[in-house]
C-alpha atoms as a PDB file:
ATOM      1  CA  UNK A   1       0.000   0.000   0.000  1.00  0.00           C
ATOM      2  CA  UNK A   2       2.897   2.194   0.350  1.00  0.00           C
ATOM      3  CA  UNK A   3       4.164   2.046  -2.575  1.00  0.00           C
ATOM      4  CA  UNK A   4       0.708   2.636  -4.387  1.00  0.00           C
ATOM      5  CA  UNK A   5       1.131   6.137  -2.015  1.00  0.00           C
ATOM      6  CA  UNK A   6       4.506   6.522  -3.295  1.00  0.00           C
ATOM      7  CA  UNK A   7       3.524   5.939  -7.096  1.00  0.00           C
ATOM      8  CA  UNK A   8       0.552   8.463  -6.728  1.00  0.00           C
ATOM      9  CA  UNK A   9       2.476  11.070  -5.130  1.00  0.00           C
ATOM     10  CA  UNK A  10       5.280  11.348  -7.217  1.00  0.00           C
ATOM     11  CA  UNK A  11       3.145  10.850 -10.788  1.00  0.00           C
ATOM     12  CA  UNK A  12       1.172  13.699  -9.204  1.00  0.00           C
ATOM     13  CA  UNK A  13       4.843  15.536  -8.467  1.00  0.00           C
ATOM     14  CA  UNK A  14       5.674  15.119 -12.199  1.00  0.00           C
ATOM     15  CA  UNK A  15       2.448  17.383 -12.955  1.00  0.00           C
ATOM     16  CA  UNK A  16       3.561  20.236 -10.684  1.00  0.00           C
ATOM     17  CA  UNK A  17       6.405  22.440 -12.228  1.00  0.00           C
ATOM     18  CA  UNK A  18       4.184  22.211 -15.365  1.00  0.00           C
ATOM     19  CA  UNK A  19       0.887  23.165 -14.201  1.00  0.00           C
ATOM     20  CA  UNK A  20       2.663  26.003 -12.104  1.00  0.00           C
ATOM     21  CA  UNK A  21       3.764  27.655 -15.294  1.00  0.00           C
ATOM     22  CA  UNK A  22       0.035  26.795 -16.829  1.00  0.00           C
ATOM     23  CA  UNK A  23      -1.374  28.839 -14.328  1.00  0.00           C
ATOM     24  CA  UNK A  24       0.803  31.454 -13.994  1.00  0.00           C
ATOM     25  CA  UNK A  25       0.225  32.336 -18.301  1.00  0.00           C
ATOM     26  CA  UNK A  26      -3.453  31.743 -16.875  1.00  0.00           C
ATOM     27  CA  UNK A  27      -3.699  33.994 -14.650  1.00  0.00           C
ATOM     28  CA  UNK A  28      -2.353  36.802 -16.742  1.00  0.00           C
ATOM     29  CA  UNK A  29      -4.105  36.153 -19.062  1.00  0.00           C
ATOM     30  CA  UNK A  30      -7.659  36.359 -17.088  1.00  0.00           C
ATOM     31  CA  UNK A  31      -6.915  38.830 -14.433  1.00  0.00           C
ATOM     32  CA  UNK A  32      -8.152  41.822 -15.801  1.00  0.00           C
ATOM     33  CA  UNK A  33      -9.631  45.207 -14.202  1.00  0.00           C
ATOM     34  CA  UNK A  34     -11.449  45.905 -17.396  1.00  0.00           C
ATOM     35  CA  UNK A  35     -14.354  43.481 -18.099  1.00  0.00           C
ATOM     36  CA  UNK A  36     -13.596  41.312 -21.880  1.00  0.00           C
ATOM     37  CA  UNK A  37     -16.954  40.353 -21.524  1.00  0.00           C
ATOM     38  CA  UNK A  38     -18.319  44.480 -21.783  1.00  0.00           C
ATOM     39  CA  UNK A  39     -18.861  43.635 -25.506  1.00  0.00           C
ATOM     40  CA  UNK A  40     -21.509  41.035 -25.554  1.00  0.00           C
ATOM     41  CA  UNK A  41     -23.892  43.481 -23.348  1.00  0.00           C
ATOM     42  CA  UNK A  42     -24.325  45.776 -26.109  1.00  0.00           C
ATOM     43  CA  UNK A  43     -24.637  46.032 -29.629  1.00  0.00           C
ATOM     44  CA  UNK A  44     -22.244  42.730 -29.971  1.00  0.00           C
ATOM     45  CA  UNK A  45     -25.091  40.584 -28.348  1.00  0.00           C
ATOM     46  CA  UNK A  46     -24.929  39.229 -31.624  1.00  0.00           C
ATOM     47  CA  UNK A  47     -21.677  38.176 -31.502  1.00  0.00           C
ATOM     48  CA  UNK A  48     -22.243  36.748 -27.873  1.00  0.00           C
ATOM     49  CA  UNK A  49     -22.038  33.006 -28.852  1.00  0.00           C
ATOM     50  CA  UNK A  50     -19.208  33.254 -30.651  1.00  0.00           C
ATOM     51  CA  UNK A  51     -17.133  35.309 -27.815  1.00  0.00           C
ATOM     52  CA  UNK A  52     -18.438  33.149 -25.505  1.00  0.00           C
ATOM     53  CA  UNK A  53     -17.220  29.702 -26.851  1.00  0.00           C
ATOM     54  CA  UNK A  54     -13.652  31.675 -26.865  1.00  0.00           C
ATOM     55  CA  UNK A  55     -14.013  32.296 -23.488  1.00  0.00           C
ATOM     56  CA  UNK A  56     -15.359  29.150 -22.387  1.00  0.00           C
ATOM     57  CA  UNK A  57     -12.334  27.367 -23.739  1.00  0.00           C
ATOM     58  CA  UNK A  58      -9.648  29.287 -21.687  1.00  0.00           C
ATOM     59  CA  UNK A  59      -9.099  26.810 -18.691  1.00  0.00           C
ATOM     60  CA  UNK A  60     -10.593  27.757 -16.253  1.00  0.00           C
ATOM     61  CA  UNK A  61     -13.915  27.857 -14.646  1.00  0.00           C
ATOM     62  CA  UNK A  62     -14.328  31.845 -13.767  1.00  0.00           C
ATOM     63  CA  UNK A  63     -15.602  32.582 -17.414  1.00  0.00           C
ATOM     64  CA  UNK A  64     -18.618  30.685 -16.662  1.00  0.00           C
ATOM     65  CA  UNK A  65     -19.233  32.720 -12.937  1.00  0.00           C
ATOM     66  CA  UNK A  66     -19.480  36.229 -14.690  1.00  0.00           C
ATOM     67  CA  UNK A  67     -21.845  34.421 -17.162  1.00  0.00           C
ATOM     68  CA  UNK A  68     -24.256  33.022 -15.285  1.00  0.00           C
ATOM     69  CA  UNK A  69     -24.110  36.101 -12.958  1.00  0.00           C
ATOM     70  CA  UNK A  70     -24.470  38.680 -15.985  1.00  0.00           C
ATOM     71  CA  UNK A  71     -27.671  36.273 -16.922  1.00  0.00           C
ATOM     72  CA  UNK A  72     -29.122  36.878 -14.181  1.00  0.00           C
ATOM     73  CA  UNK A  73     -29.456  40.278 -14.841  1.00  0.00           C
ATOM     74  CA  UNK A  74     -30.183  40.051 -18.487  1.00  0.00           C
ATOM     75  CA  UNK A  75     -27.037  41.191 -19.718  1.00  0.00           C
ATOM     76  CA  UNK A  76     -26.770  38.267 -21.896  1.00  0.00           C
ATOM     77  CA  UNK A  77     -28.382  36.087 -24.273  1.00  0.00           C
ATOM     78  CA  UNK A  78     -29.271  32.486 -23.409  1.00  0.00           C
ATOM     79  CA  UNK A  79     -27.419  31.003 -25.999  1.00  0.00           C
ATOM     80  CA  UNK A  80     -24.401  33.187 -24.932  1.00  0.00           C
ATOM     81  CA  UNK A  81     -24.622  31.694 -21.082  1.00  0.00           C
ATOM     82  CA  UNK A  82     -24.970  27.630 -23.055  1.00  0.00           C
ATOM     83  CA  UNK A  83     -22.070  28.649 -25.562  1.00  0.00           C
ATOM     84  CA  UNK A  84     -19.618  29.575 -22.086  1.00  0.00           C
ATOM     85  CA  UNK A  85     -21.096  27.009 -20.214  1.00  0.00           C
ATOM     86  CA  UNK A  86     -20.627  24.800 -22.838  1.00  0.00           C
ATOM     87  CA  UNK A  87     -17.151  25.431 -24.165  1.00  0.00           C
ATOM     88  CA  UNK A  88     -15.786  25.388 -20.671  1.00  0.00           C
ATOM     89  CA  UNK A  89     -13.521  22.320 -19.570  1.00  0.00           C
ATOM     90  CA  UNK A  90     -12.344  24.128 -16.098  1.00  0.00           C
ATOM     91  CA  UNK A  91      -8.691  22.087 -15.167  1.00  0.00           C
ATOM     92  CA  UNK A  92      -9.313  19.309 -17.881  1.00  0.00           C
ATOM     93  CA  UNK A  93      -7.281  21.696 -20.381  1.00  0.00           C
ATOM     94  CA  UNK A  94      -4.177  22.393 -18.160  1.00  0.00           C
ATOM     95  CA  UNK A  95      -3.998  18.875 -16.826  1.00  0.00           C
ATOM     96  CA  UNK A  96      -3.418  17.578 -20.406  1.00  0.00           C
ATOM     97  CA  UNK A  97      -0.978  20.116 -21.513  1.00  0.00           C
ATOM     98  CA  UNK A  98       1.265  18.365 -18.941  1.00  0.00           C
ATOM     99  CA  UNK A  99       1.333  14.809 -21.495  1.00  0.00           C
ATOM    100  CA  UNK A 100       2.782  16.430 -24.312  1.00  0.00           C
ATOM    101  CA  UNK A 101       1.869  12.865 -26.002  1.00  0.00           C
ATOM    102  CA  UNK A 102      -1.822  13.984 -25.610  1.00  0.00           C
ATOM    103  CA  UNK A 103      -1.660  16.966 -27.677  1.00  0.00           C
ATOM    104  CA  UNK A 104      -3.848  15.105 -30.349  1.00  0.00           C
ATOM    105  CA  UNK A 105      -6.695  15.166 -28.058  1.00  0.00           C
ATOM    106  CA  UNK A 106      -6.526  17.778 -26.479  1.00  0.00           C
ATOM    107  CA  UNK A 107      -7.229  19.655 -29.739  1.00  0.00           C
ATOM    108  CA  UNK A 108      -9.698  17.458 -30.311  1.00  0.00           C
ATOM    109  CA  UNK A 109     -11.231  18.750 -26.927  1.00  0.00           C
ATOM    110  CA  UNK A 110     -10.898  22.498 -27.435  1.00  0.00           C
ATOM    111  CA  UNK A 111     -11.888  22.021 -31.311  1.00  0.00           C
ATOM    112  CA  UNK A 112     -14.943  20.099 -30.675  1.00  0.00           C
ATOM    113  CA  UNK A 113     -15.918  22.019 -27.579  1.00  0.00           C
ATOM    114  CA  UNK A 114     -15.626  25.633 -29.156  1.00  0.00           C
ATOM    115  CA  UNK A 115     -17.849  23.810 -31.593  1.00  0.00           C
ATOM    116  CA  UNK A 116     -20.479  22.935 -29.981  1.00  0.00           C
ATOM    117  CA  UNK A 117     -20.567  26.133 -27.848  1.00  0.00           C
ATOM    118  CA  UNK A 118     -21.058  28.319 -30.759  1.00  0.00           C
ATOM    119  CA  UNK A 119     -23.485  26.175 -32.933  1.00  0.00           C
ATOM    120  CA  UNK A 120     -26.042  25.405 -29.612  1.00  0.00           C
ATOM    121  CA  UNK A 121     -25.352  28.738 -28.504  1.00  0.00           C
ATOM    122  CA  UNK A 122     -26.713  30.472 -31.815  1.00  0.00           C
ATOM    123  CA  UNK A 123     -29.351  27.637 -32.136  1.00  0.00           C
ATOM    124  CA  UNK A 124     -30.742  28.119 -28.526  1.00  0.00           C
ATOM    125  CA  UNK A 125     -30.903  31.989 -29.864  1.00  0.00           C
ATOM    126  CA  UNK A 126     -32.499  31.782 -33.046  1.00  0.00           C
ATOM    127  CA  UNK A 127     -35.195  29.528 -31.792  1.00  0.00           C
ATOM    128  CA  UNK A 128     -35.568  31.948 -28.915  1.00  0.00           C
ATOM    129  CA  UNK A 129     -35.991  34.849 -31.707  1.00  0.00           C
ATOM    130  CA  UNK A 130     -38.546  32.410 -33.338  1.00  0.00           C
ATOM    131  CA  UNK A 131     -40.767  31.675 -30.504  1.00  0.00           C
ATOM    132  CA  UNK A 132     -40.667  35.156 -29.589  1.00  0.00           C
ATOM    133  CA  UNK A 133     -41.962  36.643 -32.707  1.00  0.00           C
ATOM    134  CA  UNK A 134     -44.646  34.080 -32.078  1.00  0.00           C
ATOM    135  CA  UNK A 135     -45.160  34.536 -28.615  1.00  0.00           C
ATOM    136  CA  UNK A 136     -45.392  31.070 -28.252  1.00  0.00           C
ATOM    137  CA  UNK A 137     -42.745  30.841 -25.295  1.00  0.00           C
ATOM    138  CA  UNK A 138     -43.308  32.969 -22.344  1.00  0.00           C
ATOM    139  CA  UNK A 139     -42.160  31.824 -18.453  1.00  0.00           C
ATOM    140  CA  UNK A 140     -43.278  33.389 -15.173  1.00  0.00           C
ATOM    141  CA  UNK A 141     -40.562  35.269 -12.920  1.00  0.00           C
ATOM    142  CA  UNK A 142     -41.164  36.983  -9.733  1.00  0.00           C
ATOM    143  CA  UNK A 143     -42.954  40.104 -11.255  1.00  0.00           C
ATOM    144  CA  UNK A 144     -44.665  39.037 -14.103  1.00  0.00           C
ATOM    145  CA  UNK A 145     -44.789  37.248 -17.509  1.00  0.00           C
ATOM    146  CA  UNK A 146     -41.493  37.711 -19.961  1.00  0.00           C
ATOM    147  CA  UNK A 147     -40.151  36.376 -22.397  1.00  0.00           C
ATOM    148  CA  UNK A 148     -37.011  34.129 -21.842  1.00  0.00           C
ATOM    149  CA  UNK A 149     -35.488  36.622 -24.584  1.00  0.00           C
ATOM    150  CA  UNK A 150     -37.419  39.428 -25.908  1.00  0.00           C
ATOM    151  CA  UNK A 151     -37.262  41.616 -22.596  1.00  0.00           C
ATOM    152  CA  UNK A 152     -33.721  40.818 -21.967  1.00  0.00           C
ATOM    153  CA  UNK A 153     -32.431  44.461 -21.314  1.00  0.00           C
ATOM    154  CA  UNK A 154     -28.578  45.564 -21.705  1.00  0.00           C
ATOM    155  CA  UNK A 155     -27.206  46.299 -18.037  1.00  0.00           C
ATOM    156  CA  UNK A 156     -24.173  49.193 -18.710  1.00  0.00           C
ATOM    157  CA  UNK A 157     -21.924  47.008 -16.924  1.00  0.00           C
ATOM    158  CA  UNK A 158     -19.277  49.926 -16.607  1.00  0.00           C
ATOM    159  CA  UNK A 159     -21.860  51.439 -14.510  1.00  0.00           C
ATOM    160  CA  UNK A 160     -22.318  48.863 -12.463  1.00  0.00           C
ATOM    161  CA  UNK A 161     -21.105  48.672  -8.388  1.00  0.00           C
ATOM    162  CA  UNK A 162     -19.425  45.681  -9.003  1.00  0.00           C
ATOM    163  CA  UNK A 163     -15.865  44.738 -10.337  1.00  0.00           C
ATOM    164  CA  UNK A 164     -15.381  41.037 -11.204  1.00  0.00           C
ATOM    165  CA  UNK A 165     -11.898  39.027 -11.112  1.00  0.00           C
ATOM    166  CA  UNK A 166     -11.585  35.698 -12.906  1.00  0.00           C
ATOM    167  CA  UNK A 167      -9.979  33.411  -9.868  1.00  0.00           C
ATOM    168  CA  UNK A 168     -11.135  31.806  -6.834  1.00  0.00           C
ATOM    169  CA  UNK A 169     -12.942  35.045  -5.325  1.00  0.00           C
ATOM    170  CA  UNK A 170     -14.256  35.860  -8.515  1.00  0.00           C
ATOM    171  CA  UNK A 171     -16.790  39.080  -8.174  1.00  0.00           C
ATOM    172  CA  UNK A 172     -15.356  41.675  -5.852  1.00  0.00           C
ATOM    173  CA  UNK A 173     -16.836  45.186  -5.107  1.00  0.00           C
ATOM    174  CA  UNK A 174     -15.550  48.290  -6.070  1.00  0.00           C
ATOM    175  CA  UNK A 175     -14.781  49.266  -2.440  1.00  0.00           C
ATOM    176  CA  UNK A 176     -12.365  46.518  -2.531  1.00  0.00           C
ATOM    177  CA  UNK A 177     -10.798  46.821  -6.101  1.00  0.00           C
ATOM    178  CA  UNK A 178      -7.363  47.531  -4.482  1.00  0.00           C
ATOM    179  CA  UNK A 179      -7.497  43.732  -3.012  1.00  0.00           C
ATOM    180  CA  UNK A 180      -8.882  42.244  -6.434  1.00  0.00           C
ATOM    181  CA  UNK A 181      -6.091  39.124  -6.673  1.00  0.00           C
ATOM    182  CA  UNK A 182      -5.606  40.972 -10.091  1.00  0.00           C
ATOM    183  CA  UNK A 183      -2.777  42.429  -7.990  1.00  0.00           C
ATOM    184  CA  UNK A 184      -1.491  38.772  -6.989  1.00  0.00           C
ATOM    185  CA  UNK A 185      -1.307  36.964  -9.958  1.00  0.00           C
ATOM    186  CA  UNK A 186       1.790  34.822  -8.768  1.00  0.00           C
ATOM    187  CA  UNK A 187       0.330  34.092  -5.555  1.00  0.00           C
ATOM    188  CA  UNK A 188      -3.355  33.188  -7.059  1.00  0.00           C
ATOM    189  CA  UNK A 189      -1.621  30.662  -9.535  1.00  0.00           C
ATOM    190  CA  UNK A 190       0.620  29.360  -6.666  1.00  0.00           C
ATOM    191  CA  UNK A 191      -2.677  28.624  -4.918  1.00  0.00           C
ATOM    192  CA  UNK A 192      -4.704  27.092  -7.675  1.00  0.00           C
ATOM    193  CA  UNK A 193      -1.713  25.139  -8.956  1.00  0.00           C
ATOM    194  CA  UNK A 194      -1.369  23.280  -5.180  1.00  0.00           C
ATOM    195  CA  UNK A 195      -5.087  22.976  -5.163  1.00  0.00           C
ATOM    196  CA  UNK A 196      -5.223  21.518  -8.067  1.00  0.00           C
ATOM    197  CA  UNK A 197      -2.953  18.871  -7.343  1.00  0.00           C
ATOM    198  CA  UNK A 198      -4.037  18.376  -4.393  1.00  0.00           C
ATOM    199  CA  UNK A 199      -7.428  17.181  -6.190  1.00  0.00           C
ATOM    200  CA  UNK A 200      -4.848  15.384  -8.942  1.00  0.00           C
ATOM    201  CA  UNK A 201      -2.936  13.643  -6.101  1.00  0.00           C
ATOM    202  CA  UNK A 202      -6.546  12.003  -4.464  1.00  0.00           C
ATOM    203  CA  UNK A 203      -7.954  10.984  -7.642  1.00  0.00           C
ATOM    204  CA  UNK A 204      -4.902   9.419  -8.373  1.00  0.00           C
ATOM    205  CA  UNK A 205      -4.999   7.236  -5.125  1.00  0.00           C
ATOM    206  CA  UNK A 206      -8.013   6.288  -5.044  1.00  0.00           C
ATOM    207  CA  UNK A 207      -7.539   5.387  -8.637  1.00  0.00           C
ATOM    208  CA  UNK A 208      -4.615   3.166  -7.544  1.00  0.00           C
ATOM    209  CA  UNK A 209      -6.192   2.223  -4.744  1.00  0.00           C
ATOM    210  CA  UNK A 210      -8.870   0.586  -6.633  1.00  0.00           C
ATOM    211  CA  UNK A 211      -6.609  -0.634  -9.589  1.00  0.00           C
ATOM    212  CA  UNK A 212      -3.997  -2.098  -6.637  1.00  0.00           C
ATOM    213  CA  UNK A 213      -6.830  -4.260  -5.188  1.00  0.00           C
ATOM    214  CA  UNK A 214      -8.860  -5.374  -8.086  1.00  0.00           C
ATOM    215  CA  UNK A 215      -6.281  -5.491 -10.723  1.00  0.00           C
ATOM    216  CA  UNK A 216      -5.814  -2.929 -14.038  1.00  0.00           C
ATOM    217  CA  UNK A 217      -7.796  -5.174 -16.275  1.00  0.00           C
ATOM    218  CA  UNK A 218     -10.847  -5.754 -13.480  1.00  0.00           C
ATOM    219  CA  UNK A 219     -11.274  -1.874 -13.294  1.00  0.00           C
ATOM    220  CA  UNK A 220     -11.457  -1.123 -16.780  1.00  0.00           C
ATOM    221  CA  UNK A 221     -13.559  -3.713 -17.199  1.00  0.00           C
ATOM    222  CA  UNK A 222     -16.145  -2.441 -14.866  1.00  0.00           C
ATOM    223  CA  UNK A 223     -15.719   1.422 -15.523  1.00  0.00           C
ATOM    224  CA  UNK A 224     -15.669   0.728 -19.372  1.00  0.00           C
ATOM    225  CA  UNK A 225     -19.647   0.042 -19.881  1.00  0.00           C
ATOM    226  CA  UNK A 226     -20.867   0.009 -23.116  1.00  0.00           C
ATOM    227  CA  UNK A 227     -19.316   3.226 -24.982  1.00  0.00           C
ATOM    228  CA  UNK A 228     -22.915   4.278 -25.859  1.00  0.00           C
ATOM    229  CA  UNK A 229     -24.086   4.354 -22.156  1.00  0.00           C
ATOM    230  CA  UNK A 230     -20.918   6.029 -21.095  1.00  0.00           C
ATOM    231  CA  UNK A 231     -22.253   9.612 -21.943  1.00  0.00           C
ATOM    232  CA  UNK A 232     -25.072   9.327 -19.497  1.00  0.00           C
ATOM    233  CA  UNK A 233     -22.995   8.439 -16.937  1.00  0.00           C
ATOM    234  CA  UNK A 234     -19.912  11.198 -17.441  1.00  0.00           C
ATOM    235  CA  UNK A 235     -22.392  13.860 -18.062  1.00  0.00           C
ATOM    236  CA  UNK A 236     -23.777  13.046 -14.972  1.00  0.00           C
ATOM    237  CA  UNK A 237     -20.449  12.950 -13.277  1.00  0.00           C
ATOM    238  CA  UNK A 238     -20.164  16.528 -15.015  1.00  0.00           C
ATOM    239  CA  UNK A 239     -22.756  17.592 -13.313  1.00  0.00           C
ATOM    240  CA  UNK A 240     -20.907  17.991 -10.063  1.00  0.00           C
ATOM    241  CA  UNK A 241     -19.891  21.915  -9.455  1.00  0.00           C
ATOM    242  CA  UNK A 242     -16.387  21.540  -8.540  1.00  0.00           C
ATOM    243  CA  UNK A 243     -13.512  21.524 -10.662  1.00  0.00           C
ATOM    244  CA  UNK A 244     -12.533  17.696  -9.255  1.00  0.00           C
ATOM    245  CA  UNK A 245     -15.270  16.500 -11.871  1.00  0.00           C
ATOM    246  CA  UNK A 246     -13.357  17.984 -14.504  1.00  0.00           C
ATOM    247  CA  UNK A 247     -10.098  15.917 -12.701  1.00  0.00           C
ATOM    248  CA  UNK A 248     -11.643  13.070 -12.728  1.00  0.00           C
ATOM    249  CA  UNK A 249     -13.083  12.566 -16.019  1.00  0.00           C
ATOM    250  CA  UNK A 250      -9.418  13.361 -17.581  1.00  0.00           C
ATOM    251  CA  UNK A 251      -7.817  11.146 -15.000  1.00  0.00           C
ATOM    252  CA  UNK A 252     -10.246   8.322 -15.429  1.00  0.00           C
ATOM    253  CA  UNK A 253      -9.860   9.334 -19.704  1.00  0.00           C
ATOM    254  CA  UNK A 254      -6.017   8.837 -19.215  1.00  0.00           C
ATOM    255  CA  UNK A 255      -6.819   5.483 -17.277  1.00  0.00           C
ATOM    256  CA  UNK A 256      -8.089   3.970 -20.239  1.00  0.00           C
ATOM    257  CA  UNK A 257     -11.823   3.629 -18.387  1.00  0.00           C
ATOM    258  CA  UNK A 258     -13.656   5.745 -20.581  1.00  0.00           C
ATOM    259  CA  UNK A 259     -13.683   7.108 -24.356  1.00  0.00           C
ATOM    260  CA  UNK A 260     -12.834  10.206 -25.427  1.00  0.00           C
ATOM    261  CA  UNK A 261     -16.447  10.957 -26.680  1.00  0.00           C
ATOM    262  CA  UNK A 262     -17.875  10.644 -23.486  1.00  0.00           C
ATOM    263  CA  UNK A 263     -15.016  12.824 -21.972  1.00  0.00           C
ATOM    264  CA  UNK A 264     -15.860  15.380 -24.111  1.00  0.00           C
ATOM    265  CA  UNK A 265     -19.694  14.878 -22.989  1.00  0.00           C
ATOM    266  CA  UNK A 266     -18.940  15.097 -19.472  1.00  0.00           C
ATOM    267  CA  UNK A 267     -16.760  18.082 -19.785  1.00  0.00           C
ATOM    268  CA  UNK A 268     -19.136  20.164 -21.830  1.00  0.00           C
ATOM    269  CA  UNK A 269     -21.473  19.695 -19.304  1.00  0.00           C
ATOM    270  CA  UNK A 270     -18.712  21.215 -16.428  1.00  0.00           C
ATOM    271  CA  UNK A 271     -18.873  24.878 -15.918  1.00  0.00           C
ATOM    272  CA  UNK A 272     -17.343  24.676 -12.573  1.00  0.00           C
ATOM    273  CA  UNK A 273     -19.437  26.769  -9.893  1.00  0.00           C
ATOM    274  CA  UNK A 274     -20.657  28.363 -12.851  1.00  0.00           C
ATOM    275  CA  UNK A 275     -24.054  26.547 -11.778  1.00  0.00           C
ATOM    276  CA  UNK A 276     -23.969  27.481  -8.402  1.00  0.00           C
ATOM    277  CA  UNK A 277     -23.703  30.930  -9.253  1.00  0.00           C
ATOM    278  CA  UNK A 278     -26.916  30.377 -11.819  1.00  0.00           C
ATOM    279  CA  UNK A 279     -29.126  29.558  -9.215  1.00  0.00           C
ATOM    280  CA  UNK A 280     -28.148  31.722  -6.511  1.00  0.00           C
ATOM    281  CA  UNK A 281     -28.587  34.843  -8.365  1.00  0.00           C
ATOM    282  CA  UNK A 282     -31.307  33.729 -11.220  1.00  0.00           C
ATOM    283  CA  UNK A 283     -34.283  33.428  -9.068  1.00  0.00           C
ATOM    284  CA  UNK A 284     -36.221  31.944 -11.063  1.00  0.00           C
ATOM    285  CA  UNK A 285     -35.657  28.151 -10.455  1.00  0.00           C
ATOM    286  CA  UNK A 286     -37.931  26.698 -13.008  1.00  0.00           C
ATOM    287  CA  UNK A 287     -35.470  28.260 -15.681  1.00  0.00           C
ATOM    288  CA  UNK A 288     -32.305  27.245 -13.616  1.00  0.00           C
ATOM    289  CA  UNK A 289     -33.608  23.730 -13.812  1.00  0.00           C
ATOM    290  CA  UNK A 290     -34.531  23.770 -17.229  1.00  0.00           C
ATOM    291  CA  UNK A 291     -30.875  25.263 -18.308  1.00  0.00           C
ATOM    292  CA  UNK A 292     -29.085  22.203 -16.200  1.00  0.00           C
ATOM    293  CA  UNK A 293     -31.334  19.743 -18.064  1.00  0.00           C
ATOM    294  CA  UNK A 294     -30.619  21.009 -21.373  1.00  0.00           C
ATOM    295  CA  UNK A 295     -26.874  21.055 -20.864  1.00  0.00           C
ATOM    296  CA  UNK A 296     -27.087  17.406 -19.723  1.00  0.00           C
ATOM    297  CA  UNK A 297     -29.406  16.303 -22.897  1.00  0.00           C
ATOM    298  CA  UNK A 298     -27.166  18.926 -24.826  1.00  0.00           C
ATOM    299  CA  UNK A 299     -24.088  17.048 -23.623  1.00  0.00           C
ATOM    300  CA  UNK A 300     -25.070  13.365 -24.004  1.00  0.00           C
ATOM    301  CA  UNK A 301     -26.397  14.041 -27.641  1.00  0.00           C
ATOM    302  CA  UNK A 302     -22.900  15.035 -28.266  1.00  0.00           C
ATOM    303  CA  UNK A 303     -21.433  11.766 -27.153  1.00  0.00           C
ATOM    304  CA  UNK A 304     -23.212   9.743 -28.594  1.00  0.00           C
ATOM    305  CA  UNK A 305     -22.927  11.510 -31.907  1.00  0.00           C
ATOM    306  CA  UNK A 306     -19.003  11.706 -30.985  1.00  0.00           C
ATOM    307  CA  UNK A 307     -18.793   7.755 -30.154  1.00  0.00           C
ATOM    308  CA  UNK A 308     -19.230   6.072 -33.545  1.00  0.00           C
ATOM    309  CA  UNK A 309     -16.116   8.857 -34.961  1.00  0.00           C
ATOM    310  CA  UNK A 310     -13.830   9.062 -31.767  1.00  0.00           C
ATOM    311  CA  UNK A 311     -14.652   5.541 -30.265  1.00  0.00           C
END
């Protein structure tokens, strides 16, 4: 048993110098003071899909927070919050850059991912725009009856009391800009980079753990179901709002225990907290639930489409 300790610890070792650079490009990359997403609450609504697949594929899951909080207040288009929540893989992405002999997949990932987040996001859209001008779709919120779309109304975000950072606070206040981790990018990747393999390190025990006592060819017998089930079951897994779904779908991927189809299908169904934040500011629940369950029929039709060409 100690050696399965000593095995998981140091594969999980290997990961680290790696994922601390990951992070750090990360981090600059996301911190900003100035909101990227100011575009896609204005005239670029249009273009809201198609930014928002971009932004869902950066790894990382604080993309997906400002979305679904933006929603909330109609800043954004429907499709634009499925395209984010769609595209994003939260620390699938950064884990894989670490096996440079997975580089085939993991553009297979961010290619089929970006994908799907712009086609479903513009689909959800235009058959938003269509039921509208037919007034066929209508839902009831805490004041009265709107339309999931037509009486969506532009928030000027730059006049808004609120600053948001992408990393682990995410949405500060203005009174507190100065202490935005903006300021401490090192420091916020140092943090997410041991937390993250931290999360690595378990799943990769327990994985071991498992393997150790029922043997390599036992386990991926019983995680391997039939390929065309497995999409049910990793979009469910998905489901969970914590990046250590994201983990371990890629570690159990990497295991040999599932196919890369129904990776992809439980990964496009991870947004992180980004759910979370959905129904704690969105009050109205009936739409909360509906979004979840479209994202998990969303993600399942994808893997089983993906199965028969990626196995």
């Amino acid at each position: 048993m100690l050696d399965v300790v000593l095995e998981s610890l140091l594969d999980t070792l290997k990961l680290l110098p790696v994922l601390l650079l990951v992070y750090i490009l990360i981090s600059y990359l996301t911190h900003h003071k100035e909101e990227p997403y100011k575009y896609l609450t204005k005239k670029g609504k249009k273009f809201g899909p198609l930014i928002g697949s971009f932004l869902g594929i950066i790894p990382q899951c604080g993309f997906s927070v400002v979305m679904a909080d933006l929603f909330s207040k109609r800043a954004i288009t429907l499709g634009t919050l499925f395209s984010v929540f769609l595209a994003t893989s939260d620390e699938a992405i950064p884990i894989l850059l670490t096996y440079p002999s997975l580089y085939d997949k993991l553009f297979i990932i961010l290619f089929v991912k970006l994908l799907i987040g712009i086609i479903f996001g513009y689909l959800i859209d235009f058959i938003l725009i269509m039921l509208e001008k037919n007034k066929k779709l209508k839902i009831i919120t805490n004041e009265n009856i709107l339309n999931l779309h037509s009486n969506i109304k532009t928030i000027n975000v730059e006049h808004t009391h609120e600053t948001h950072c992408l990393c682990s606070s995410h949405n500060k206040n203005s009174d507190h800009e100065d202490s935005c981790c903006s300021d401490n990018i090192f420091m916020d990747a140092i943090i997410h980079t041991l937390k993250i393999t931290s999360f690595i390190f378990i799943v990769n025990l327990v994985l071991n753990i498992i393997i150790y006592y029922v043997g390599m060819e036992n386990f991926i017998s019983f995680v391997s179901i039939n390929k065309f089930l497995q999409p049910l079951v990793t979009s469910l897994i998905g489901l969970i709002p914590n990046c250590v779904a994201s983990v371990f779908l890629i570690e159990l991927y990497m295991a040999g225990g599932i196919t890369l189809a129904a990776t992809i299908a439980g990964l496009s169904i991870g947004s992180g907290v980004g759910i979370i934040i959905l129904f704690k500011n969105n009050k109205n629940i009936i739409q909360n639930i509906i979004i979840v369950v479209s994202l998990y029929i969303i993600s399942v039709l994808v893997g089983l489409l993906l199965t028969p060409i990626l196995g």
